[in-house]
N, C-alpha and C. Protein backbone atom coordinates (compact mmCIF):
# COMPACT_ATOMS: atom_id res chain seq x y z
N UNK A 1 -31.92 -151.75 -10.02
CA UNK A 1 -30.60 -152.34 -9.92
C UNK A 1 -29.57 -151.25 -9.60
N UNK A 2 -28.37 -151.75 -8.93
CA UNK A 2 -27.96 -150.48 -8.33
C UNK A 2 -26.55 -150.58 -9.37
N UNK A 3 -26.20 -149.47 -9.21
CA UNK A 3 -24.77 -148.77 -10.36
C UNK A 3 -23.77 -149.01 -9.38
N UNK A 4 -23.09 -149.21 -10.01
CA UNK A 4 -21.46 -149.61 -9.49
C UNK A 4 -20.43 -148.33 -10.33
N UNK A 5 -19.81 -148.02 -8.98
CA UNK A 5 -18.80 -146.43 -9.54
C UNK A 5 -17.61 -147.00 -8.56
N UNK A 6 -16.92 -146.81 -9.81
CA UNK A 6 -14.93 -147.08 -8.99
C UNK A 6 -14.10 -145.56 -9.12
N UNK A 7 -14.02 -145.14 -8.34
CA UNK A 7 -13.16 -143.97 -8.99
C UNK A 7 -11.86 -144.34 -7.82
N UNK A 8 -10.85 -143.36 -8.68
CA UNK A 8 -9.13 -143.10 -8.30
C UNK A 8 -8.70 -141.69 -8.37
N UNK A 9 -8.34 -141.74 -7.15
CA UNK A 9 -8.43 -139.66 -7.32
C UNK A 9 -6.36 -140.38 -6.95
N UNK A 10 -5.70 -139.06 -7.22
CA UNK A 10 -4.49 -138.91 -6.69
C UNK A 10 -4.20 -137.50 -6.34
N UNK A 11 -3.79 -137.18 -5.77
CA UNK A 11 -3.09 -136.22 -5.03
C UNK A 11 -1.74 -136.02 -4.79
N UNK A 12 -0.82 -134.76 -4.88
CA UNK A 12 0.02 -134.94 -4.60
C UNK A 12 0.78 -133.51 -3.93
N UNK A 13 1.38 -133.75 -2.68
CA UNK A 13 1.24 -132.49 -1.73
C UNK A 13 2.87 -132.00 -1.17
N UNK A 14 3.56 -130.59 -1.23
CA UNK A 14 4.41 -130.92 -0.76
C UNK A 14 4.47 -130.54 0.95
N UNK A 15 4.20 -131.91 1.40
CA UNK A 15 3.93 -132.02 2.83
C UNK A 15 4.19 -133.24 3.63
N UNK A 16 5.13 -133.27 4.94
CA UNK A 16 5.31 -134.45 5.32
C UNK A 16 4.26 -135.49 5.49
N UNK A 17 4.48 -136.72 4.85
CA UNK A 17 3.49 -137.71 5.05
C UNK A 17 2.45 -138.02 6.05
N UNK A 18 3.10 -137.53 7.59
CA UNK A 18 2.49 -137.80 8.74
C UNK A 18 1.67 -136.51 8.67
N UNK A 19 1.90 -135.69 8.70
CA UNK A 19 0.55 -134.53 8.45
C UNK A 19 -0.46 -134.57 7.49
N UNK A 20 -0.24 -135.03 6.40
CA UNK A 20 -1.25 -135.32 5.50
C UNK A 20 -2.35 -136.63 5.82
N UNK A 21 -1.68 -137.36 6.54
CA UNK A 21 -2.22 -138.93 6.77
C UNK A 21 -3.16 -138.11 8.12
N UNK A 22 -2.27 -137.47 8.51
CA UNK A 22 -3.00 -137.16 10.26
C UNK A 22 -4.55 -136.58 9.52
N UNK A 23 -4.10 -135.46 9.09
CA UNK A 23 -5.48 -134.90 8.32
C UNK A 23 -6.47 -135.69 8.20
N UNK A 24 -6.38 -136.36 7.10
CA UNK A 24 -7.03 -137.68 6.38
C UNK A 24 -7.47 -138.68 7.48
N UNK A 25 -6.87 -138.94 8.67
CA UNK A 25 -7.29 -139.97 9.93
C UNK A 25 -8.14 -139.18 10.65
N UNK A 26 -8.56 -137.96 10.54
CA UNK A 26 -8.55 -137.08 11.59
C UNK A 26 -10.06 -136.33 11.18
N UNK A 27 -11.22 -137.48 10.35
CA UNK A 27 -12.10 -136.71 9.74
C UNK A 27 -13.11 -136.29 10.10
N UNK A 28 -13.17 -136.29 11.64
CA UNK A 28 -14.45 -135.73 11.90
C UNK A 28 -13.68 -134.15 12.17
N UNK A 29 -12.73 -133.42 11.52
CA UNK A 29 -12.45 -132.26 11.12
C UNK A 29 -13.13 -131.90 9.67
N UNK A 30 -12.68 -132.18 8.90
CA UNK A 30 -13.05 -132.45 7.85
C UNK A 30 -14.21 -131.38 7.35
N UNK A 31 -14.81 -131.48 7.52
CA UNK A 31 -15.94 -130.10 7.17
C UNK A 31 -15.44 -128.70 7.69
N UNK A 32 -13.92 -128.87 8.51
CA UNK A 32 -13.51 -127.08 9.05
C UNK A 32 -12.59 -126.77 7.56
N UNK A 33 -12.47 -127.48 6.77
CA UNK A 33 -11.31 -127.64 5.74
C UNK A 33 -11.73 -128.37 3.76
N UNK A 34 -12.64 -129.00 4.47
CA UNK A 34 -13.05 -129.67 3.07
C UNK A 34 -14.13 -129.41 2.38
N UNK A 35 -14.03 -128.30 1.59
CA UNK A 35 -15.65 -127.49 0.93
C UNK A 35 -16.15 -129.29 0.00
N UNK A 36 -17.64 -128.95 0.44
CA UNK A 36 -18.55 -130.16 0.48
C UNK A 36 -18.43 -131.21 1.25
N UNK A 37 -17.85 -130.91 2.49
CA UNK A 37 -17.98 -132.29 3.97
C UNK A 37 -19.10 -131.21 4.47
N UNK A 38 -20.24 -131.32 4.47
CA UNK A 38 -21.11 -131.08 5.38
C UNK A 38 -21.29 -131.30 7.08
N UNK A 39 -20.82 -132.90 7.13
CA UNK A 39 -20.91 -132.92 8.81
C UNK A 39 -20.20 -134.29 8.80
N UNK A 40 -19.59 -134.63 9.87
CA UNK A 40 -19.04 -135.86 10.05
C UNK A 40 -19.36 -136.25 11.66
N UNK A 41 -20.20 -137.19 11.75
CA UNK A 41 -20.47 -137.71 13.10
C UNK A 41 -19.95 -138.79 13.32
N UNK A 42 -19.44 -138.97 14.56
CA UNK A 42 -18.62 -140.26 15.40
C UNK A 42 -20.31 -140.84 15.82
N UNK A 43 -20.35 -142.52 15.36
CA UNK A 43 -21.46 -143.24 16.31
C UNK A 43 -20.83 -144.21 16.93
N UNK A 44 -19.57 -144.80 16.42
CA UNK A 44 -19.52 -145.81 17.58
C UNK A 44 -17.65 -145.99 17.35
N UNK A 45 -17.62 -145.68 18.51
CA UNK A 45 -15.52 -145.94 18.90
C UNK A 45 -14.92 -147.14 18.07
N UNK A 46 -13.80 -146.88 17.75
CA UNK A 46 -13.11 -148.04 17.43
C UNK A 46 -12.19 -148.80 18.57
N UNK A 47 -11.11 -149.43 18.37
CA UNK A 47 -10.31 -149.91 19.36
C UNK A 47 -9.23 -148.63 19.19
N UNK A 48 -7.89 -148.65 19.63
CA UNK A 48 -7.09 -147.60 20.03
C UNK A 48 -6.62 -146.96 18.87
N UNK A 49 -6.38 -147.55 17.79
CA UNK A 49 -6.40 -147.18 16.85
C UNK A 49 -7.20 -146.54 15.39
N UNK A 50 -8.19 -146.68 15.84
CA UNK A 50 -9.61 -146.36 15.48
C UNK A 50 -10.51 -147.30 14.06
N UNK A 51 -9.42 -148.74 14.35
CA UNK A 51 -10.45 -149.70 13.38
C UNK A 51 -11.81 -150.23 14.14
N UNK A 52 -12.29 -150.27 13.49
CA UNK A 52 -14.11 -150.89 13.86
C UNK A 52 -15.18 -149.75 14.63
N UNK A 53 -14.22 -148.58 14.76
CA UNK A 53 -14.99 -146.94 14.77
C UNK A 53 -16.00 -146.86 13.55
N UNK A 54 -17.60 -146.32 13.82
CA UNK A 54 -18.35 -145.89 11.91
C UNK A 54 -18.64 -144.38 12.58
N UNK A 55 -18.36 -144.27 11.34
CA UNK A 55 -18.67 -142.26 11.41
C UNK A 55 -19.67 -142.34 10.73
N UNK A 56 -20.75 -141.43 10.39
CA UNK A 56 -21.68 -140.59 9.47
C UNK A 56 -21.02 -139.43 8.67
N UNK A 57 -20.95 -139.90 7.28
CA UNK A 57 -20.84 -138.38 6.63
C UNK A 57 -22.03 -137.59 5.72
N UNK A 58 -21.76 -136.76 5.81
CA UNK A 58 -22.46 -135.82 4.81
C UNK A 58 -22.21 -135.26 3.98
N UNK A 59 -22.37 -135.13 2.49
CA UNK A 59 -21.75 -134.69 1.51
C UNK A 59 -22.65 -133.67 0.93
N UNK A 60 -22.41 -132.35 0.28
CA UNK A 60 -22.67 -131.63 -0.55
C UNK A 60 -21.88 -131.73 -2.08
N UNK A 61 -22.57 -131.02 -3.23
CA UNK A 61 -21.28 -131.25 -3.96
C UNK A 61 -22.01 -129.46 -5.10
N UNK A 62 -21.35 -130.34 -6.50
CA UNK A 62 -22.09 -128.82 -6.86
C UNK A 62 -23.49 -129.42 -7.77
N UNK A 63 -23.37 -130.69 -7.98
CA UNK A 63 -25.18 -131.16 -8.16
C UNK A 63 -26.25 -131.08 -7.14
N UNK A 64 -26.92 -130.69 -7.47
CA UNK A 64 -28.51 -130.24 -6.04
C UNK A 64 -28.95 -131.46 -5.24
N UNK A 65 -27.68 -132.47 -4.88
CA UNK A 65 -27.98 -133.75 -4.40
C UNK A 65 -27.22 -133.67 -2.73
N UNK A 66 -27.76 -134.39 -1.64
CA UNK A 66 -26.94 -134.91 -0.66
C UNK A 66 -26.64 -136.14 -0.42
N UNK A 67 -25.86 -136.52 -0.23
CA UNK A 67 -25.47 -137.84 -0.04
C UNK A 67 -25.22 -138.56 1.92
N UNK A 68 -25.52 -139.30 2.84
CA UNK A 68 -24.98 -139.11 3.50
C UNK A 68 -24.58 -140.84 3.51
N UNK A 69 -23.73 -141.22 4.15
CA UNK A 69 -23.63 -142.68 4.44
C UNK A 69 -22.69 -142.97 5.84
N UNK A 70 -22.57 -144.20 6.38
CA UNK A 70 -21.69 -144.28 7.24
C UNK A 70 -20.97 -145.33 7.20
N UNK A 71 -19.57 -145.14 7.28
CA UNK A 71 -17.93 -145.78 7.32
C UNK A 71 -17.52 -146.52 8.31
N UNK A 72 -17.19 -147.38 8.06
CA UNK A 72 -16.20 -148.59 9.21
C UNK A 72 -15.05 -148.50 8.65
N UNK A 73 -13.72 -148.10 9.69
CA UNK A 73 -12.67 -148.41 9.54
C UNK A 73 -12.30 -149.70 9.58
N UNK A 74 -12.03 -150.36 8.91
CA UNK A 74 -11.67 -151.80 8.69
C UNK A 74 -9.97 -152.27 8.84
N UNK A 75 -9.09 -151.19 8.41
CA UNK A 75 -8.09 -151.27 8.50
C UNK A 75 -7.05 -149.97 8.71
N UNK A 76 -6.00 -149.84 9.12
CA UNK A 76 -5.11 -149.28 9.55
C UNK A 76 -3.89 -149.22 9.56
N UNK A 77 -3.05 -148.73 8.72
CA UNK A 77 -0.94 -148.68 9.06
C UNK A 77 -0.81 -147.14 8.95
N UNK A 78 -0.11 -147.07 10.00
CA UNK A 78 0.07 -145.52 10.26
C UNK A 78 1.29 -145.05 9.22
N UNK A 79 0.21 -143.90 8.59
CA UNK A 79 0.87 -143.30 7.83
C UNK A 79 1.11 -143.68 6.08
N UNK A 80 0.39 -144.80 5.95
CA UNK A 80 0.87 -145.83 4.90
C UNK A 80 -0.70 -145.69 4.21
N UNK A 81 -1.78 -146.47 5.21
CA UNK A 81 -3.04 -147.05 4.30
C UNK A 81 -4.39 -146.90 5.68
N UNK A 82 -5.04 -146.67 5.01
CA UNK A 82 -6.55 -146.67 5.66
C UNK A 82 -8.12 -147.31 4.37
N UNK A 83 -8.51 -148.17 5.49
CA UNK A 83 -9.75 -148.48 4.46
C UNK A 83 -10.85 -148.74 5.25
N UNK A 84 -11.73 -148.72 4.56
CA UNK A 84 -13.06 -148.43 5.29
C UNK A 84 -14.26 -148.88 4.31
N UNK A 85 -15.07 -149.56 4.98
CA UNK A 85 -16.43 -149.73 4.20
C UNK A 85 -17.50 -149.50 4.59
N UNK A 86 -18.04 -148.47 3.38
CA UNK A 86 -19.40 -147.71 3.28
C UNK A 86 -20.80 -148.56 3.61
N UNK A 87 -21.97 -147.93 3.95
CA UNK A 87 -23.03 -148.47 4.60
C UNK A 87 -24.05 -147.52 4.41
N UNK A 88 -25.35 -147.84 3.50
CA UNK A 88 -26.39 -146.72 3.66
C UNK A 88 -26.58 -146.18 2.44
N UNK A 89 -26.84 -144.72 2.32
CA UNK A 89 -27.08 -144.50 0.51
C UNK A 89 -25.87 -145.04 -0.55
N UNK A 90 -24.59 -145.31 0.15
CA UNK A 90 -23.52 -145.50 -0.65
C UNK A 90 -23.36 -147.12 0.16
N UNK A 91 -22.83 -147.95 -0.39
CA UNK A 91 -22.07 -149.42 -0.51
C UNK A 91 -21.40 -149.02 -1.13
N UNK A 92 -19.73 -150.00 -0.19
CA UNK A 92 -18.51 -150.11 -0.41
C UNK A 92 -17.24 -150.08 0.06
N UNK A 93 -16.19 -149.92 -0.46
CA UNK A 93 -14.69 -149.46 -0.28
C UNK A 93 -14.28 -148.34 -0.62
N UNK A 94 -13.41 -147.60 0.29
CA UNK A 94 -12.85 -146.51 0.62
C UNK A 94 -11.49 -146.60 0.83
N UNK A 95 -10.20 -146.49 0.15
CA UNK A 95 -8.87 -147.07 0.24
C UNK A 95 -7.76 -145.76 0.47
N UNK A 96 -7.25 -145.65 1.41
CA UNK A 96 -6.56 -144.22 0.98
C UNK A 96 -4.66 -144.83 1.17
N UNK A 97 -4.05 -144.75 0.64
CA UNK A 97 -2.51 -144.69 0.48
C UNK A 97 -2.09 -143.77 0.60
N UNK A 98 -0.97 -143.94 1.37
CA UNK A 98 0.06 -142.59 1.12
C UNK A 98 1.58 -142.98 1.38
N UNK A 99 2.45 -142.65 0.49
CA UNK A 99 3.52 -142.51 0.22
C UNK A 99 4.37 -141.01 0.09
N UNK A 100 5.52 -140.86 1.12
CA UNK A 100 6.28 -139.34 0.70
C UNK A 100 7.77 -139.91 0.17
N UNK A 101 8.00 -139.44 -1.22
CA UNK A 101 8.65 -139.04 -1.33
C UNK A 101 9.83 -137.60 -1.87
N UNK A 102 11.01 -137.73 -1.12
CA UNK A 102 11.73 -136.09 -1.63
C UNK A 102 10.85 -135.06 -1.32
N UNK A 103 10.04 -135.29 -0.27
CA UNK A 103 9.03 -134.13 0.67
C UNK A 103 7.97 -133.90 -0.01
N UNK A 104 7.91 -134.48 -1.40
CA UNK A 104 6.33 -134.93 -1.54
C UNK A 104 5.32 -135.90 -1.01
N UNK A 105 4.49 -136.05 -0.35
CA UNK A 105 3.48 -137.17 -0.33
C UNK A 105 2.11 -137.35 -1.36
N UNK A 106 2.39 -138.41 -1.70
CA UNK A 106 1.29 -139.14 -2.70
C UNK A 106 0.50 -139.56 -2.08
N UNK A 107 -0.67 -139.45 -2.36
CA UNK A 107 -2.31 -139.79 -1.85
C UNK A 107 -2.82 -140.42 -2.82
N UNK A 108 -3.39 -141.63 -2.73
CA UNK A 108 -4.20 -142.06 -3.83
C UNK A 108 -5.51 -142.61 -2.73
N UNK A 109 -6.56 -142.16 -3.73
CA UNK A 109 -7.87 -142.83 -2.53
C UNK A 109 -9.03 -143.66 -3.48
N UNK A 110 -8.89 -145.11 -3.79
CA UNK A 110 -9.53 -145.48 -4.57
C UNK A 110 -11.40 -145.99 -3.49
N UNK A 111 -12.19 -145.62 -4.38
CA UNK A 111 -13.15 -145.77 -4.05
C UNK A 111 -14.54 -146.44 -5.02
N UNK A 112 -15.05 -147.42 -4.33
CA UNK A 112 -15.73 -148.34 -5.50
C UNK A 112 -17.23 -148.39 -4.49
N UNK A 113 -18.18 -147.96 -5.38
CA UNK A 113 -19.70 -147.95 -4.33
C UNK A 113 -20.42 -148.19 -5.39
N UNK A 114 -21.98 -148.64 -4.87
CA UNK A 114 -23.39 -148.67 -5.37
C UNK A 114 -23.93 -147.83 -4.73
N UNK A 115 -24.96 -147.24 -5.61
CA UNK A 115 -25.91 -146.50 -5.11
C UNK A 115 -27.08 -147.37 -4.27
N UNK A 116 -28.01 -146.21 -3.25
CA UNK A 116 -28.82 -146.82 -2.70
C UNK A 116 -29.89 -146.27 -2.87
N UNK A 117 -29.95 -145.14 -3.81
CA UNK A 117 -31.06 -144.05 -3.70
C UNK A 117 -31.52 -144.38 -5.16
N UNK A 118 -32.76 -144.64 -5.33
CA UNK A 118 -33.79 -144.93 -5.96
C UNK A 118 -33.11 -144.41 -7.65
N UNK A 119 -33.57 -142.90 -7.35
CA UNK A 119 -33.33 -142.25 -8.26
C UNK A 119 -32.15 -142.32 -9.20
N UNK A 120 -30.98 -142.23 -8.11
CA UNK A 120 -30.01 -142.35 -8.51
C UNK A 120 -29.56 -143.41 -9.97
N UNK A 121 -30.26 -144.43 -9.79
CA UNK A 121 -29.88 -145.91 -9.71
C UNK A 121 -31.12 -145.96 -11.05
N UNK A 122 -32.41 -145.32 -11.21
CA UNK A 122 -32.78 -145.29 -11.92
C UNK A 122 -32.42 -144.06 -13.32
N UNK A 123 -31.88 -143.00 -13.61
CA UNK A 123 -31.17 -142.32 -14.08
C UNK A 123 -30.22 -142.69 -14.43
N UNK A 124 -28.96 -143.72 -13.79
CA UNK A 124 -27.73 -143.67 -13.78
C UNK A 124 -27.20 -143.84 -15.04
N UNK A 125 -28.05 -144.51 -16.13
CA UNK A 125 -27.65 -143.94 -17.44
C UNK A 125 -27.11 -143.04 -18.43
N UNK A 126 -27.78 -141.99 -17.73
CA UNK A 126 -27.53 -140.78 -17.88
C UNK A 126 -26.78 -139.98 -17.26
N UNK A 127 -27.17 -140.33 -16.14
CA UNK A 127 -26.36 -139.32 -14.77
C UNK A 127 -25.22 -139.66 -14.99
N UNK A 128 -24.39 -141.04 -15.16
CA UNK A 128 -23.14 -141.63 -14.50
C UNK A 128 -22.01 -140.29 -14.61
N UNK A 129 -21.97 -139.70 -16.23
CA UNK A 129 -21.36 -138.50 -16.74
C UNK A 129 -21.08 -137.36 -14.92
N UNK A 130 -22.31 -137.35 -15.25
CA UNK A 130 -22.32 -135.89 -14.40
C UNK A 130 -22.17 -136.40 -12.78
N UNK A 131 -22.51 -137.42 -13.00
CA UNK A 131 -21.86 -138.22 -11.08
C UNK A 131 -20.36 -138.14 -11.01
N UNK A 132 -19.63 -138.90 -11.94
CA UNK A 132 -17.91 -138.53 -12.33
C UNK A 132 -17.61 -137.54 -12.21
N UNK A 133 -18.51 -136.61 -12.93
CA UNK A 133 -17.52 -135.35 -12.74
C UNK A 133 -18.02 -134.77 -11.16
N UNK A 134 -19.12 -134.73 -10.77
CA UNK A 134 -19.11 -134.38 -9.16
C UNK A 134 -18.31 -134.74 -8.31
N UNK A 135 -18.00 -136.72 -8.94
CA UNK A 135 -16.62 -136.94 -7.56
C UNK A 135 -15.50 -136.18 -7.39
N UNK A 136 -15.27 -135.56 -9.04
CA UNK A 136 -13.88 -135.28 -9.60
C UNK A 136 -13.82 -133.90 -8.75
N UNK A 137 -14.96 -132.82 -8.69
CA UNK A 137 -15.05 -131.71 -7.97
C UNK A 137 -14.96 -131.54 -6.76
N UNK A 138 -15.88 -132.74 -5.97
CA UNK A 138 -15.66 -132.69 -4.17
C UNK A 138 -14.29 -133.32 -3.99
N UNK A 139 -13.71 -134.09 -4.71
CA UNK A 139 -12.18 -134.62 -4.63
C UNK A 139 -11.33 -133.07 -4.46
N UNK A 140 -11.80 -132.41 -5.56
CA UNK A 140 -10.07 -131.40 -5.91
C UNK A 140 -10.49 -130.34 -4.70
N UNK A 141 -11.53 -129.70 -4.24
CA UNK A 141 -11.90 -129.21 -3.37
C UNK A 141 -11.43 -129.88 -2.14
N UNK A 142 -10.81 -131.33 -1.37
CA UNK A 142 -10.23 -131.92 -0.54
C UNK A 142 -9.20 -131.78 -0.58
N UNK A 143 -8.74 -131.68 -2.23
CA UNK A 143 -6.70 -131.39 -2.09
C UNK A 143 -6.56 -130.30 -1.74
N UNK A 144 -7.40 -129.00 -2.66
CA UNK A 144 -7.29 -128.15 -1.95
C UNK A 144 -7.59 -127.37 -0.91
N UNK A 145 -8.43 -127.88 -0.01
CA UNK A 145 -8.85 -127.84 1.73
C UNK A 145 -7.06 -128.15 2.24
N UNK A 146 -7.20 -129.21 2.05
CA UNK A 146 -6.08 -129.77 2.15
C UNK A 146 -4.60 -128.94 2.68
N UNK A 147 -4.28 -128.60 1.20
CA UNK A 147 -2.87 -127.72 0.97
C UNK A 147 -3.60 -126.44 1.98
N UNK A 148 -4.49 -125.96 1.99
CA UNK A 148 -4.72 -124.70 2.52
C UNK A 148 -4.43 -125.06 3.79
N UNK A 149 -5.24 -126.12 4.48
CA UNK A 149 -5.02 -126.37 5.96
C UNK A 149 -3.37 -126.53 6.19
N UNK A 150 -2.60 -127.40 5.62
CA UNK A 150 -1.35 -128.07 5.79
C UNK A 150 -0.67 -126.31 5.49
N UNK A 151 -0.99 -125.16 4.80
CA UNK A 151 0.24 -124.17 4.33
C UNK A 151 1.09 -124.84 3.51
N UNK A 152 0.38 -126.20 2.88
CA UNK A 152 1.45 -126.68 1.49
C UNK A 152 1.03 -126.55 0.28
N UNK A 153 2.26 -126.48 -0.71
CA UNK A 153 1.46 -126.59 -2.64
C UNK A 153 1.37 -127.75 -2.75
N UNK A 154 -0.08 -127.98 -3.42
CA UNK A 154 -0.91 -128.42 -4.33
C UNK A 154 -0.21 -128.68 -5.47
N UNK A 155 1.08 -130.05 -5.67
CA UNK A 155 1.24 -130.16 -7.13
C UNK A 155 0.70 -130.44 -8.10
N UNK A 156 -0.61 -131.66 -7.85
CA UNK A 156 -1.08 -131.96 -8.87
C UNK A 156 -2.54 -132.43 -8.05
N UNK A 157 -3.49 -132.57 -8.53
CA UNK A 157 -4.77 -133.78 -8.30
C UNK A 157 -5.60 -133.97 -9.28
């Protein structure tokens, strides 16, 4: 039976909204900037805006696990919201927001999946602990890819 994981990361950057969003739209970069993006492959285009585009990602983290799955952009407002649903070792939703204000921008990226990997799913009892805290690590490692790429501080994540 497969495990169900919701997590809510937030972020918060002092950086204009449209650069942070661009970043974040912009992920088959993503591994030049984000310690544990392993690889991000384009398989199939979206329309001009890049809904109904699926990428392949690849994840490292600091557990001896890889993860890879692939994403459909499902939705799109520039600068505002992006969502996407997962396909492959991971099932699900992928939600990212962003809001600037007073030259901060807020990031929130809620994300809700099942596992697809055997193991995973049989462990998850145990594991769930140490799965949380892995998201919590490849997350803060993105804010701070992030701020490094952008030349902005990192107020909080």
């Amino acid at each position: 039976m497969a495990t169900e994981y919701a997590f809510i990361t937030r972020w918060q950057l002092k950086a204009p909204v449209d650069q942070v969003w661009l970043a974040i739209y912009e992920s088959l970069e993503w591994p030049l900037w984000w310690k544990g993006v392993v690889a991000v492959t384009e398989l199939q285009k979206g329309d001009a805006t890049g809904v109904g585009s699926v990428r392949n990602y690849t994840w490292r983290s600091v557990l001896p696990y890889r993860l890879s799955f692939n994403m459909r952009l499902t939705e799109i407002h520039d600068h505002r919201f992006m969502k996407g649903k997962a396909f492959g070792e991971l099932e699900g939703v992928g939600e990212w927001a962003f809001e600037e204000k007073e030259g901060i921008t807020f990031v929130q990226y809620n994300w809700t999946v099942i596992t697809n990997k055997s193991w995973m799913n049989w462990f998850s009892f145990l594991l769930k602990p140490a799965f949380n805290y892995n998201h919590d690590v490849v997350m803060r490692w993105g804010a701070e890819g992030l701020a490094r790429k952008l030349n902005a501080e990192l107020i909080s994540y």
